[in-house]
PDB file of N, CA and C in Angstrom:
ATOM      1  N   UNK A   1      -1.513   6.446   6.478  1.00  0.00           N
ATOM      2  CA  UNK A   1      -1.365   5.115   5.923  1.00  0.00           C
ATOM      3  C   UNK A   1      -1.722   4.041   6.946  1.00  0.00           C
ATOM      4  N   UNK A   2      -1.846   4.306   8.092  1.00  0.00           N
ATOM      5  CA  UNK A   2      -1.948   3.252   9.257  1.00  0.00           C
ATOM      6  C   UNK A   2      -3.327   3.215   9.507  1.00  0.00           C
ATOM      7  N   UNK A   3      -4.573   3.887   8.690  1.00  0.00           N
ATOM      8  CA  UNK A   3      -5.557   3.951   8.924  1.00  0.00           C
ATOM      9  C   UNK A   3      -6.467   2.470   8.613  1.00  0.00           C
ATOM     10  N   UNK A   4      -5.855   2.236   7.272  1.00  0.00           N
ATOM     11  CA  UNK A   4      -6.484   1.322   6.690  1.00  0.00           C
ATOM     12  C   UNK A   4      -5.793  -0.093   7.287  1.00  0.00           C
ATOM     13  N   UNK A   5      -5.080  -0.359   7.405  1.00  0.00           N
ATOM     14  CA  UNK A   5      -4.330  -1.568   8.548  1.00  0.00           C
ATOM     15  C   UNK A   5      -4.884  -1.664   9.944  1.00  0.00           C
ATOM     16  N   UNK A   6      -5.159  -0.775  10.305  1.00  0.00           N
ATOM     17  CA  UNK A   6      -5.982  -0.705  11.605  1.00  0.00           C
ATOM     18  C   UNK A   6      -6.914  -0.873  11.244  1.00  0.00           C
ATOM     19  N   UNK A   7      -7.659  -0.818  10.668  1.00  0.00           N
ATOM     20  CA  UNK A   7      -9.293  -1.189  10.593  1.00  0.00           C
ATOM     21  C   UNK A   7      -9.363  -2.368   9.913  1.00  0.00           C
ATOM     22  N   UNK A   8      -8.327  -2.674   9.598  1.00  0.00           N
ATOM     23  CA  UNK A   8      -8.404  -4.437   9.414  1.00  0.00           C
ATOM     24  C   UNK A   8      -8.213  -5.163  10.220  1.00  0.00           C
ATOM     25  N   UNK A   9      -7.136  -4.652  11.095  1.00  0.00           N
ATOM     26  CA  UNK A   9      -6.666  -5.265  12.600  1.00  0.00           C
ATOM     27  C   UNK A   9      -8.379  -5.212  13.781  1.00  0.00           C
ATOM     28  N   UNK A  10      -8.736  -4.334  13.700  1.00  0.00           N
ATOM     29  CA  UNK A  10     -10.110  -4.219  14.257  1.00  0.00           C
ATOM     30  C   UNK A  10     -10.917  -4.958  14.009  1.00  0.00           C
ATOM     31  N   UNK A  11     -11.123  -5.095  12.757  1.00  0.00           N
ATOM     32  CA  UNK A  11     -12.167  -6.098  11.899  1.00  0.00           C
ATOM     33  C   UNK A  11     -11.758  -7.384  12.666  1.00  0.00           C
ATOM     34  N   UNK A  12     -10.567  -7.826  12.240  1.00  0.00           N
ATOM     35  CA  UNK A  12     -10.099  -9.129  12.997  1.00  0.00           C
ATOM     36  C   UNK A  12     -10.328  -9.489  14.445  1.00  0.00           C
ATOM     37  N   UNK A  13     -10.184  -8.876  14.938  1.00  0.00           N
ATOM     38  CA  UNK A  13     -10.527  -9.109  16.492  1.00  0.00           C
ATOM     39  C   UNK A  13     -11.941  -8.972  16.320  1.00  0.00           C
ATOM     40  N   UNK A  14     -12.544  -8.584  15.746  1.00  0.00           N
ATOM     41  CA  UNK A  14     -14.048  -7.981  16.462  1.00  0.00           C
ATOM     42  C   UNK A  14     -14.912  -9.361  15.256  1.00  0.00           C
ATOM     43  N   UNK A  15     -14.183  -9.757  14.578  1.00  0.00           N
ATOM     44  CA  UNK A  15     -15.010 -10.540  13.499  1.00  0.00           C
ATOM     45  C   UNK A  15     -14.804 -11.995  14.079  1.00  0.00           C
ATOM     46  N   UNK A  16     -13.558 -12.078  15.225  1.00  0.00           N
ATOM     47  CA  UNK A  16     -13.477 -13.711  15.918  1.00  0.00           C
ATOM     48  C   UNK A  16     -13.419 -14.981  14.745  1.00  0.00           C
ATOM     49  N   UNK A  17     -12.533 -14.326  13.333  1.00  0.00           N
ATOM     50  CA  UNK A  17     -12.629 -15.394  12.437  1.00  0.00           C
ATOM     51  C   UNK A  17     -11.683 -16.463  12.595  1.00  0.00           C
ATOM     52  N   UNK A  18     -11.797 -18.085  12.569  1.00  0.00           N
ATOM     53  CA  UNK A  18     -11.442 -19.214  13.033  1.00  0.00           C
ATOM     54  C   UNK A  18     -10.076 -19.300  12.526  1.00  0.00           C
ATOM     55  N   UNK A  19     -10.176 -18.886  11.203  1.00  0.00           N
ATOM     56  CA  UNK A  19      -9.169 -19.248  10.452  1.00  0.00           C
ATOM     57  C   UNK A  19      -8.998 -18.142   9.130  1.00  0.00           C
ATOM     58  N   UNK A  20      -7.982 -17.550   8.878  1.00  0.00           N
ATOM     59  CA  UNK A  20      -7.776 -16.599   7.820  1.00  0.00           C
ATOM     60  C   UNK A  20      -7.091 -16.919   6.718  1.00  0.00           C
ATOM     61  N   UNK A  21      -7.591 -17.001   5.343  1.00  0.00           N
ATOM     62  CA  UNK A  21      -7.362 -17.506   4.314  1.00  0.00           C
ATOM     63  C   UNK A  21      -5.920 -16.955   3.750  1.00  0.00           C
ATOM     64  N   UNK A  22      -4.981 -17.289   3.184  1.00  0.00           N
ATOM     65  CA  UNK A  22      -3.763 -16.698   2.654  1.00  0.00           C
ATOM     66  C   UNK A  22      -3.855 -16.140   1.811  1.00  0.00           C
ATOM     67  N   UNK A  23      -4.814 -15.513   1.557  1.00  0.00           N
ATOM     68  CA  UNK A  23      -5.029 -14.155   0.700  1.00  0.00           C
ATOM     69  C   UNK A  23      -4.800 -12.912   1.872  1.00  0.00           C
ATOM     70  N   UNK A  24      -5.466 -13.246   2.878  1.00  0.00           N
ATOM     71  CA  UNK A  24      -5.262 -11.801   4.202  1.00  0.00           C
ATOM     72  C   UNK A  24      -3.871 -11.531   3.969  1.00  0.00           C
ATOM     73  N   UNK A  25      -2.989 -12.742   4.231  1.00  0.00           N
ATOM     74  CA  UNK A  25      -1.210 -12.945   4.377  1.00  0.00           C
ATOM     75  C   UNK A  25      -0.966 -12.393   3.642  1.00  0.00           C
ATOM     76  N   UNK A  26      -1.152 -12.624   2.138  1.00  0.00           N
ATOM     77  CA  UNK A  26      -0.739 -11.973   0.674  1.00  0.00           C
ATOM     78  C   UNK A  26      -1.345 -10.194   0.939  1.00  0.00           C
ATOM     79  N   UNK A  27      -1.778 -10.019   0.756  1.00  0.00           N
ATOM     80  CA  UNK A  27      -2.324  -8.594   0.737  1.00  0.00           C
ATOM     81  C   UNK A  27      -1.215  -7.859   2.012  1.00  0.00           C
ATOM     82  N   UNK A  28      -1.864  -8.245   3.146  1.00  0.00           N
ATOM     83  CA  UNK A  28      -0.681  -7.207   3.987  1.00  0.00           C
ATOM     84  C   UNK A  28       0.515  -7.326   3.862  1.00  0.00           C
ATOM     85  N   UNK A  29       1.420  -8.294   3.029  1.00  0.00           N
ATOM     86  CA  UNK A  29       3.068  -8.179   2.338  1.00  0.00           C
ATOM     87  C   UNK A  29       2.624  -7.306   1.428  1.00  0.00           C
ATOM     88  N   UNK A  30       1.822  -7.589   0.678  1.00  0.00           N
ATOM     89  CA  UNK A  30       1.474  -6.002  -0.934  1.00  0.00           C
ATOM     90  C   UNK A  30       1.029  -4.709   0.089  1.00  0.00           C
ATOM     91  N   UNK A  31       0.736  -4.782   0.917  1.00  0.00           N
ATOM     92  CA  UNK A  31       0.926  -3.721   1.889  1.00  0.00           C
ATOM     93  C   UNK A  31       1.836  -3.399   2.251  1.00  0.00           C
ATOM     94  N   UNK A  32       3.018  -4.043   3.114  1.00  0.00           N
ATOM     95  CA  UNK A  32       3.875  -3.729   3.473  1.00  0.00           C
ATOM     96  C   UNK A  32       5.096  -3.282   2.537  1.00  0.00           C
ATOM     97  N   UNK A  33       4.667  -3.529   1.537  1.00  0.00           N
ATOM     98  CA  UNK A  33       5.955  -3.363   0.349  1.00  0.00           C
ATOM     99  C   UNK A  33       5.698  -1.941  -0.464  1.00  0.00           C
ATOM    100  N   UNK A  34       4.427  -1.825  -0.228  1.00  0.00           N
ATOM    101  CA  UNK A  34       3.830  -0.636  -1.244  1.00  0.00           C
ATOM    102  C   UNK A  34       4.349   0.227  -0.083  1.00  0.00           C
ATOM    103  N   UNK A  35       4.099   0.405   1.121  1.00  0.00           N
ATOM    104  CA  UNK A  35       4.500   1.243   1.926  1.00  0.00           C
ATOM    105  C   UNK A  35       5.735   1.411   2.171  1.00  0.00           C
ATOM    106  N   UNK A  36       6.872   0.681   1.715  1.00  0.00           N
ATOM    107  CA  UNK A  36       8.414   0.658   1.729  1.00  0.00           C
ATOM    108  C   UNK A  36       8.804   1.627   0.134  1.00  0.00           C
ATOM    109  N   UNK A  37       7.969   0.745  -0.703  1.00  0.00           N
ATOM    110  CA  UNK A  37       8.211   1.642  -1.368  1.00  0.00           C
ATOM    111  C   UNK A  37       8.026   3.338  -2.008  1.00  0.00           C
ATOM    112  N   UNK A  38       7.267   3.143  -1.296  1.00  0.00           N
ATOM    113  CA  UNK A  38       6.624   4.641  -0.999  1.00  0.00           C
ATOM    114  C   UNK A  38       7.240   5.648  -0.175  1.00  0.00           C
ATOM    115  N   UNK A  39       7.900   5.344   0.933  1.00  0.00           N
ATOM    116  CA  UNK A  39       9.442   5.666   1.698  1.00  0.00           C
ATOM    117  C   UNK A  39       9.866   6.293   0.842  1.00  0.00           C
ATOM    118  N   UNK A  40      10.723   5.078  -0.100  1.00  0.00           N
ATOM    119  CA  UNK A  40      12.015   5.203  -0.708  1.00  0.00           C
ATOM    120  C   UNK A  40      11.596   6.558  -1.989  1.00  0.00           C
ATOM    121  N   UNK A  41      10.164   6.577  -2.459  1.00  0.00           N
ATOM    122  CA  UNK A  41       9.939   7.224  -3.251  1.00  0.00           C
ATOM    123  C   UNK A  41      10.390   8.704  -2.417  1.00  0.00           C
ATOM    124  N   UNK A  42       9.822   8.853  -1.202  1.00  0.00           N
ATOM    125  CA  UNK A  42       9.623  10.044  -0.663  1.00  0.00           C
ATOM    126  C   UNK A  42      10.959  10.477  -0.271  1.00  0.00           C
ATOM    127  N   UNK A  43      12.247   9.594   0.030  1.00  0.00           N
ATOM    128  CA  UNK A  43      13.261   9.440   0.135  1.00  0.00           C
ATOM    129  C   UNK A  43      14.385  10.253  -0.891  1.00  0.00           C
ATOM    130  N   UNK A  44      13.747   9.078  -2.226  1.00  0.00           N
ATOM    131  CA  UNK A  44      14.608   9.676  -3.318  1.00  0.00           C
ATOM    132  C   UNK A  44      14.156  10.743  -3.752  1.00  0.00           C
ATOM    133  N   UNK A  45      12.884  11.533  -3.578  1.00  0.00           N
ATOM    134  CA  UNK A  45      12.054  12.967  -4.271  1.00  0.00           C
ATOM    135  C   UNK A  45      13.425  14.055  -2.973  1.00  0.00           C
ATOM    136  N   UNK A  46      13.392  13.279  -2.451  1.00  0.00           N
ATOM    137  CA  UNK A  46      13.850  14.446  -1.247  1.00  0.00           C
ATOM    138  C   UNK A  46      15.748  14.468  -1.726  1.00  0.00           C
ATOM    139  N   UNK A  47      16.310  13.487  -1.932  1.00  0.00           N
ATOM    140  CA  UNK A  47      17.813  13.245  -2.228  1.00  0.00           C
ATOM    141  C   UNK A  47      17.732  13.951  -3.666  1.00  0.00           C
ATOM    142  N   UNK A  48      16.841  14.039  -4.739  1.00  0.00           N
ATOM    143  CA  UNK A  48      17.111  14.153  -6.330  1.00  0.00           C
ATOM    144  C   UNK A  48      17.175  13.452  -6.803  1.00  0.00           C
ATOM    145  N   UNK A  49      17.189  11.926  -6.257  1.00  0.00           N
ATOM    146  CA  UNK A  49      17.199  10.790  -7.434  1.00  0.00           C
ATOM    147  C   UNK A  49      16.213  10.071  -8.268  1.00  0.00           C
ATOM    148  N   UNK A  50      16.254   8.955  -8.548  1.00  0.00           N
ATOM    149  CA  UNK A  50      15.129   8.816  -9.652  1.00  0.00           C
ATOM    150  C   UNK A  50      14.328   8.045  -8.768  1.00  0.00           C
ATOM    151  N   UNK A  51      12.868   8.929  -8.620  1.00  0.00           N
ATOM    152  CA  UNK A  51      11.728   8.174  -8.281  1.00  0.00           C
ATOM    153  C   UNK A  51      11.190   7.481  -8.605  1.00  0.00           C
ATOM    154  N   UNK A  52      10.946   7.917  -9.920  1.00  0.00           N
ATOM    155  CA  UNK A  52      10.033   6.722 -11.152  1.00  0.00           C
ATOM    156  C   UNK A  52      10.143   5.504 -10.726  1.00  0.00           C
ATOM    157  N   UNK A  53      11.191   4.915 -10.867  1.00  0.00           N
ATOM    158  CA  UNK A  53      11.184   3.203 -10.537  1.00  0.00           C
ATOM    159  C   UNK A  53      10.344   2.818  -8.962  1.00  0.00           C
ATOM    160  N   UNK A  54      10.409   3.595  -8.448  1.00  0.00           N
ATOM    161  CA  UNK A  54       9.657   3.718  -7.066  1.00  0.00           C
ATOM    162  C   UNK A  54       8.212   3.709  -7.503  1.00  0.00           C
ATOM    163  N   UNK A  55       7.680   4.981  -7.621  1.00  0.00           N
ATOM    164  CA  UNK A  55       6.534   5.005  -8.440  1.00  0.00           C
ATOM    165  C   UNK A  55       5.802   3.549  -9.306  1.00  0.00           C
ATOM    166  N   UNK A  56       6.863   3.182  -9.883  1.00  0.00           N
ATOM    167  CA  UNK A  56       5.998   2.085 -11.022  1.00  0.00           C
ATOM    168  C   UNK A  56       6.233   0.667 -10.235  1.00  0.00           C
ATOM    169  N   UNK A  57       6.977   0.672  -9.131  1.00  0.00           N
ATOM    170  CA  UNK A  57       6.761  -0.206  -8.166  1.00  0.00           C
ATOM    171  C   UNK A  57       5.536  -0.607  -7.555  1.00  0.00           C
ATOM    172  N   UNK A  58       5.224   1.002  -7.128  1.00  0.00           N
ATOM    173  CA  UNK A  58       3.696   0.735  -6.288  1.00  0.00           C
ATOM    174  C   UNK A  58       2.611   1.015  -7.160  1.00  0.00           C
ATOM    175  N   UNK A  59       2.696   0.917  -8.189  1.00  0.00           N
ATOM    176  CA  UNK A  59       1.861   0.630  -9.523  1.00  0.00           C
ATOM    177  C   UNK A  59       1.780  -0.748  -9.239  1.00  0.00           C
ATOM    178  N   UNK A  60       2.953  -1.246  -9.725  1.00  0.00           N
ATOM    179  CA  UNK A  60       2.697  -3.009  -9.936  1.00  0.00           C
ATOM    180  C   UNK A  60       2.338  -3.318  -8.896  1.00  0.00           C
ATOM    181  N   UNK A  61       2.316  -3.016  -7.536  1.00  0.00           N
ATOM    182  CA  UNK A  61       2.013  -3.628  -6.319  1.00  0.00           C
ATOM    183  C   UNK A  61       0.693  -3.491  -6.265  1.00  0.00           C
ATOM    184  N   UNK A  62       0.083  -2.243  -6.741  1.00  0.00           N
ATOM    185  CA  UNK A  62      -1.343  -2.636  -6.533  1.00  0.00           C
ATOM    186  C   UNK A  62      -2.214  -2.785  -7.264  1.00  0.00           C
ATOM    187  N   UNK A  63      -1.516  -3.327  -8.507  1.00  0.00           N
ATOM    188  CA  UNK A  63      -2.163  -4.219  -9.815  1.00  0.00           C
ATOM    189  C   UNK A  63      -2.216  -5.271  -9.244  1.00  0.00           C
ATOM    190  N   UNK A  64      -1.140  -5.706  -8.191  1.00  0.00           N
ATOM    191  CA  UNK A  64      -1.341  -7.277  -7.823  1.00  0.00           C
ATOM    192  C   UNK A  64      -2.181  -7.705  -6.407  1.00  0.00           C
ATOM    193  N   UNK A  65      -2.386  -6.518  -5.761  1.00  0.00           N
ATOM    194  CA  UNK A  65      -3.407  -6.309  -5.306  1.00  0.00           C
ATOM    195  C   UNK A  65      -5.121  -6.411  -5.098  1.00  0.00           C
ATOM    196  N   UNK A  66      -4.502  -6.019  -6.086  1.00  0.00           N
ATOM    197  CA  UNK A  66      -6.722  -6.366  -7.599  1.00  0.00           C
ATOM    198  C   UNK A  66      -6.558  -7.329  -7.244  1.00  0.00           C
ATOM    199  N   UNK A  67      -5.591  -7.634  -8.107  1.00  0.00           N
ATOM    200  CA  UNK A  67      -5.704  -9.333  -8.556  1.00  0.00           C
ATOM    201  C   UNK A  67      -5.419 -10.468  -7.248  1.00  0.00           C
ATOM    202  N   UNK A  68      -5.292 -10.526  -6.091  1.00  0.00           N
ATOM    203  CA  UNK A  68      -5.204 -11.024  -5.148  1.00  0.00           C
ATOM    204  C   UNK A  68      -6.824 -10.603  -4.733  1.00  0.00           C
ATOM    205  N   UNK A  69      -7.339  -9.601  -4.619  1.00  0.00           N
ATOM    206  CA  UNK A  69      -8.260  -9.552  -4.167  1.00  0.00           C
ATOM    207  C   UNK A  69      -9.379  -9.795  -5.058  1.00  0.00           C
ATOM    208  N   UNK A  70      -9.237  -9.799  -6.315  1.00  0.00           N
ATOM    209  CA  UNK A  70     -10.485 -10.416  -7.322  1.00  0.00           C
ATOM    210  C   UNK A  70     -10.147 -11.998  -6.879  1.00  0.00           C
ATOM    211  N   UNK A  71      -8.767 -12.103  -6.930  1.00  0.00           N
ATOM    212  CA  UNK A  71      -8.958 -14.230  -6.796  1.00  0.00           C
ATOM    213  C   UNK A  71      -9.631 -14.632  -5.820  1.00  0.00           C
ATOM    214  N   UNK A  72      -9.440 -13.728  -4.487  1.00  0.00           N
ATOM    215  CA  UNK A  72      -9.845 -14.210  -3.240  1.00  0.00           C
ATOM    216  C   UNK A  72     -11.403 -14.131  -2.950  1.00  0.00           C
ATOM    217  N   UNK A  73     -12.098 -12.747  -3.763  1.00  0.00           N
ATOM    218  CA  UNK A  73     -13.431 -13.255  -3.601  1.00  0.00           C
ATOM    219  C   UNK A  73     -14.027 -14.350  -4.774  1.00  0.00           C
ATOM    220  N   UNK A  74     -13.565 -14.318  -5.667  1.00  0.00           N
ATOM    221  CA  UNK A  74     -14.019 -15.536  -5.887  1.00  0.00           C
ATOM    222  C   UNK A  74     -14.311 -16.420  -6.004  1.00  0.00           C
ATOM    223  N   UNK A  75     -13.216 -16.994  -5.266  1.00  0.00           N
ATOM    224  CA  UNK A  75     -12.675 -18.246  -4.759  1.00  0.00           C
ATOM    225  C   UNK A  75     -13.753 -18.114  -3.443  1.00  0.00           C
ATOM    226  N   UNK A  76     -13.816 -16.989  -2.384  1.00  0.00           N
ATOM    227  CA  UNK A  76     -14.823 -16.787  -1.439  1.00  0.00           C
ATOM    228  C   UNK A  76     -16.345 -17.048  -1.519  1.00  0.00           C
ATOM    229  N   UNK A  77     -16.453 -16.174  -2.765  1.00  0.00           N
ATOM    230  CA  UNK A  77     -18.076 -16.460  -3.271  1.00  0.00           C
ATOM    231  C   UNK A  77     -18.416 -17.675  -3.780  1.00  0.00           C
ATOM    232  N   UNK A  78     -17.104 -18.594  -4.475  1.00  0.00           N
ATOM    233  CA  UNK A  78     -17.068 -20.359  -4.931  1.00  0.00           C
ATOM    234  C   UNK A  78     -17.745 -20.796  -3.570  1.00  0.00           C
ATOM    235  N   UNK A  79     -17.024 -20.931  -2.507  1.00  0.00           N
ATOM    236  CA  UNK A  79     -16.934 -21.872  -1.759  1.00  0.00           C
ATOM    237  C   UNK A  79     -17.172 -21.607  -0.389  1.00  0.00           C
ATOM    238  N   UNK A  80     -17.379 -20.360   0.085  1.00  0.00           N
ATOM    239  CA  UNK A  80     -18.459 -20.261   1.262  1.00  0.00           C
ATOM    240  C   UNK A  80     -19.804 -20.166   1.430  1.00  0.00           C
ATOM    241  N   UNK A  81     -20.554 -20.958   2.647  1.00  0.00           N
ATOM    242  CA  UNK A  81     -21.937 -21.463   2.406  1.00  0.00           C
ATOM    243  C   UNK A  81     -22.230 -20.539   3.691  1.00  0.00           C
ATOM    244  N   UNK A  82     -21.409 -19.815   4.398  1.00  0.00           N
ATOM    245  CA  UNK A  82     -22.175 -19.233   5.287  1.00  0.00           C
ATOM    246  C   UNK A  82     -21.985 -17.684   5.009  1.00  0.00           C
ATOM    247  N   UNK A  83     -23.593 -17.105   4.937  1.00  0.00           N
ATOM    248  CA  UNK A  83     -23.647 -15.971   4.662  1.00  0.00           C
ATOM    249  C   UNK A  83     -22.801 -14.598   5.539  1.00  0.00           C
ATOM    250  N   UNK A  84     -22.543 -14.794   6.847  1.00  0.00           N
ATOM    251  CA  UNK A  84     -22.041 -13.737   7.750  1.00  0.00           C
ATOM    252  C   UNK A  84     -20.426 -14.085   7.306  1.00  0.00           C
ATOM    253  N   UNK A  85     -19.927 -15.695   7.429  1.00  0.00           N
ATOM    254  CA  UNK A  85     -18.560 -15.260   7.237  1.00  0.00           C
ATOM    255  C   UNK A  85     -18.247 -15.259   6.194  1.00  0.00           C
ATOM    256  N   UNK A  86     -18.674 -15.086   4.915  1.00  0.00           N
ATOM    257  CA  UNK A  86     -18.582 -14.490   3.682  1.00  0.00           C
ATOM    258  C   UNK A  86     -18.777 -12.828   3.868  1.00  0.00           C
ATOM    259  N   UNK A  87     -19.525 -12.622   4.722  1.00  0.00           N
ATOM    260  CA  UNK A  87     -19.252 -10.627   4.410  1.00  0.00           C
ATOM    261  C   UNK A  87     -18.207 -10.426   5.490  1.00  0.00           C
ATOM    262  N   UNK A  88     -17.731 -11.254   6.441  1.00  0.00           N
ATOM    263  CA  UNK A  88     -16.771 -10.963   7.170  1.00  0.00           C
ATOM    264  C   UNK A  88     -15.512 -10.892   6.148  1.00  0.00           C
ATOM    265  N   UNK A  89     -14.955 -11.465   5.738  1.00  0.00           N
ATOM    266  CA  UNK A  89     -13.957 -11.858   4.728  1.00  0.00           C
ATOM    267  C   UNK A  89     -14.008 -11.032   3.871  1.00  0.00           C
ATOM    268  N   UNK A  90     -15.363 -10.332   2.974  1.00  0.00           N
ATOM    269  CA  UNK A  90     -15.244  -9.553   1.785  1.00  0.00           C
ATOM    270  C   UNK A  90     -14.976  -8.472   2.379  1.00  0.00           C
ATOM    271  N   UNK A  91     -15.355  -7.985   4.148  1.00  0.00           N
ATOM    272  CA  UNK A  91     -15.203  -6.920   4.344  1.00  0.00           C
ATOM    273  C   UNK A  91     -13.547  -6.758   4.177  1.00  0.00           C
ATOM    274  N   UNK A  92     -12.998  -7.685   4.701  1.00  0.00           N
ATOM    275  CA  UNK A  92     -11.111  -7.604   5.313  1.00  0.00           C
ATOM    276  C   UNK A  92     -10.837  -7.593   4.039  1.00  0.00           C
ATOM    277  N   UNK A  93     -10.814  -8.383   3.142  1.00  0.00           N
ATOM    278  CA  UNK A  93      -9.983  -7.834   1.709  1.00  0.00           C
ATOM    279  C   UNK A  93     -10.407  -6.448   1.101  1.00  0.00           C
ATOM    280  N   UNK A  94     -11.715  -6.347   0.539  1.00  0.00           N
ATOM    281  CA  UNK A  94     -11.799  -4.578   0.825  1.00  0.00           C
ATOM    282  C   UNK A  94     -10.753  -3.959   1.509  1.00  0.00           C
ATOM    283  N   UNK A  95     -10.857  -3.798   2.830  1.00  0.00           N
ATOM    284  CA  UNK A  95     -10.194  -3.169   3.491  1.00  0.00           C
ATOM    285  C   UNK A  95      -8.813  -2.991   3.489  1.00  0.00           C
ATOM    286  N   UNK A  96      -8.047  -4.276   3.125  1.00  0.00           N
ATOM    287  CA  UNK A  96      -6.607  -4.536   2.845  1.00  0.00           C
ATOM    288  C   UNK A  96      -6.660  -3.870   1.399  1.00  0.00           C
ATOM    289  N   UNK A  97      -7.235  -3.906   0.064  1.00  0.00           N
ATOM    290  CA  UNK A  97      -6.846  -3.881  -0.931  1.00  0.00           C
ATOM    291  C   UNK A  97      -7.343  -2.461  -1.142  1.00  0.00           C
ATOM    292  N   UNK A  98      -7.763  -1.695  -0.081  1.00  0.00           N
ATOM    293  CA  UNK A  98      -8.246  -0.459  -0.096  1.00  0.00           C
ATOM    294  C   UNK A  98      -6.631   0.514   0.356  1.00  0.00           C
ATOM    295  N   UNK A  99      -6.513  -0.161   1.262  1.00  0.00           N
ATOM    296  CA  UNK A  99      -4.498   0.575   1.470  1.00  0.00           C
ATOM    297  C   UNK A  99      -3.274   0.601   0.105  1.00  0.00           C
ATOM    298  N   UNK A 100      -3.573  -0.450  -0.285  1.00  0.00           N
ATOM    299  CA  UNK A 100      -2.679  -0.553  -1.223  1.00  0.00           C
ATOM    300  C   UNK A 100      -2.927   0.733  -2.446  1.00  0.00           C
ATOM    301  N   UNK A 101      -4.584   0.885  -2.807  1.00  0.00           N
ATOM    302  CA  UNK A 101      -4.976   1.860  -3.274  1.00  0.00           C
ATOM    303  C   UNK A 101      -4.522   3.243  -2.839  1.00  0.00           C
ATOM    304  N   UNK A 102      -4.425   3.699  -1.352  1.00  0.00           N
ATOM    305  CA  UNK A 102      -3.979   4.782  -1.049  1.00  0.00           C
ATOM    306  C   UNK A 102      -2.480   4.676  -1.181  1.00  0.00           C
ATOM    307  N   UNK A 103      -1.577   3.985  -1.225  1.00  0.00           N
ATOM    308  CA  UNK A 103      -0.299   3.830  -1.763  1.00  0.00           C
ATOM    309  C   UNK A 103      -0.239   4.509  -3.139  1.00  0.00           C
ATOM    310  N   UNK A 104      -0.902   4.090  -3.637  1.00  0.00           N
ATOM    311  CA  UNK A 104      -1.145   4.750  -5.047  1.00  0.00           C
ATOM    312  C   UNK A 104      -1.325   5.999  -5.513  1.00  0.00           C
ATOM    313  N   UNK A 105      -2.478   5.966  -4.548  1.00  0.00           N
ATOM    314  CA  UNK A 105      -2.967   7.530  -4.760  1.00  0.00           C
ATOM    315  C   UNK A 105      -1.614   8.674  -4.541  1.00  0.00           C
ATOM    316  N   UNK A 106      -1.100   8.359  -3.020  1.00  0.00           N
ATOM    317  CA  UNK A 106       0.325   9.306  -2.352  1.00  0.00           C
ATOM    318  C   UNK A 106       0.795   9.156  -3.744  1.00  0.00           C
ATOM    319  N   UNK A 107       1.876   7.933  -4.708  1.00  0.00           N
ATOM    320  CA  UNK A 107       2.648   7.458  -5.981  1.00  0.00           C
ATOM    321  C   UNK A 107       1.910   8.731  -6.640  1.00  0.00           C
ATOM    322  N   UNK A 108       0.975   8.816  -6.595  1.00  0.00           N
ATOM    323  CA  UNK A 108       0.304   9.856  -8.177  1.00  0.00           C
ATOM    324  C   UNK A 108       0.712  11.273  -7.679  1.00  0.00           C
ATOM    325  N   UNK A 109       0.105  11.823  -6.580  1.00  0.00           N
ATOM    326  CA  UNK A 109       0.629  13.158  -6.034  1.00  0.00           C
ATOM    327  C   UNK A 109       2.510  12.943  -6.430  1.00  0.00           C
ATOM    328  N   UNK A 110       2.889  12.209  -5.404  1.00  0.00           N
ATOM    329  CA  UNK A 110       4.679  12.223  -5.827  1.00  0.00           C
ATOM    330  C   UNK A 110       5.100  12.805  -7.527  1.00  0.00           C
ATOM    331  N   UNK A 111       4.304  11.783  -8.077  1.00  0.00           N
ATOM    332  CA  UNK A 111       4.634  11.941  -9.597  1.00  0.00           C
ATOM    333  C   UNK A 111       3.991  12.909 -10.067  1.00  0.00           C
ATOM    334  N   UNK A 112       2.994  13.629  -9.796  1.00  0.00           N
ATOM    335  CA  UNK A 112       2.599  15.079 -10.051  1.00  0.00           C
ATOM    336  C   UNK A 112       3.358  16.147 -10.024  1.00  0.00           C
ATOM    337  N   UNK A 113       4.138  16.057  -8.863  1.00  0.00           N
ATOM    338  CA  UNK A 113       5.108  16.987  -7.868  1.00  0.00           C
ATOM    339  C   UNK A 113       6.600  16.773  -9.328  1.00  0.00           C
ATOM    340  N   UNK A 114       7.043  15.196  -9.270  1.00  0.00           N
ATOM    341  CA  UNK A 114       8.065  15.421 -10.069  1.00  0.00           C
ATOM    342  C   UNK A 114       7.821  16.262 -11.231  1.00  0.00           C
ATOM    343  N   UNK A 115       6.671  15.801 -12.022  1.00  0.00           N
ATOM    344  CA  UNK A 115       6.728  16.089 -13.384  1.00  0.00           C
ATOM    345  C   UNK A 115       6.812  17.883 -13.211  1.00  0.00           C
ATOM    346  N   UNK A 116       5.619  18.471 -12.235  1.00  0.00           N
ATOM    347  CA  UNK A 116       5.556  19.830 -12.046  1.00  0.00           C
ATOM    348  C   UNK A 116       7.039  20.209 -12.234  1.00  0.00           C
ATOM    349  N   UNK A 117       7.660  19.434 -11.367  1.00  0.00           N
ATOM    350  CA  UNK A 117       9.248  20.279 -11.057  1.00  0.00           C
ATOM    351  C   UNK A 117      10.036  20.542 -11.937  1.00  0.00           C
ATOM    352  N   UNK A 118      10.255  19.129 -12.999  1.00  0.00           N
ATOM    353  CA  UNK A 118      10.871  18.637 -14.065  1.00  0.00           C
ATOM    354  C   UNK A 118      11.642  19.865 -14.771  1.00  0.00           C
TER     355      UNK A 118
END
């Protein structure tokens, strides 16, 4: 899970961008939350309790994800005139809204595992 955060953290340093739009901010909290909840999922699979609500947590987290990252390039592609720091930027949300995706993916295995067990 630390793969995709690091290569955003990389990007950042190596991209020297002036100023980072509060979409970056937004995304790594939907990061950080999808990954809490993803814990607790792995937590409660391990105690017997109910995962599901865990699960449909990091569902909604990275529905809102998309949608942070569809607003942000668009709003990007609106209103930036310079071609390099426009692919700098599309690269970092990619990249952020690409973790939240692997949150997901782990959520689907978990919920594979429950239902198998069920």
């Amino acid at each position: 899970m630390r793969v995709m955060p690091k290569a955003a953290a990389g990007r950042l340093l190596m991209f020297k961008l002036a100023v980072l739009p509060p979409a970056v901010a937004t995304l790594a909290e939907i990061i950080e939350a999808s990954s809490r909840a993803l814990v607790k999922a792995v937590e409660a699979m391990a105690e017997g309790d109910h995962v599901m609500e865990h699960l449909i947590e990091i569902n909604r987290l990275e529905d809102e994800a998309d949608r942070v990252n569809r607003q942000a390039l668009a709003e990007l592609f609106d209103t930036e005139k310079n071609a390099i720091e426009l692919i700098k930027l599309k690269e970092i949300y990619e990249i952020l809204e690409s973790a939240t995706d692997l949150c997901e993916d782990a959520a689907n295995v978990i919920e594979s595992v429950v239902v198998k067990n069920a």
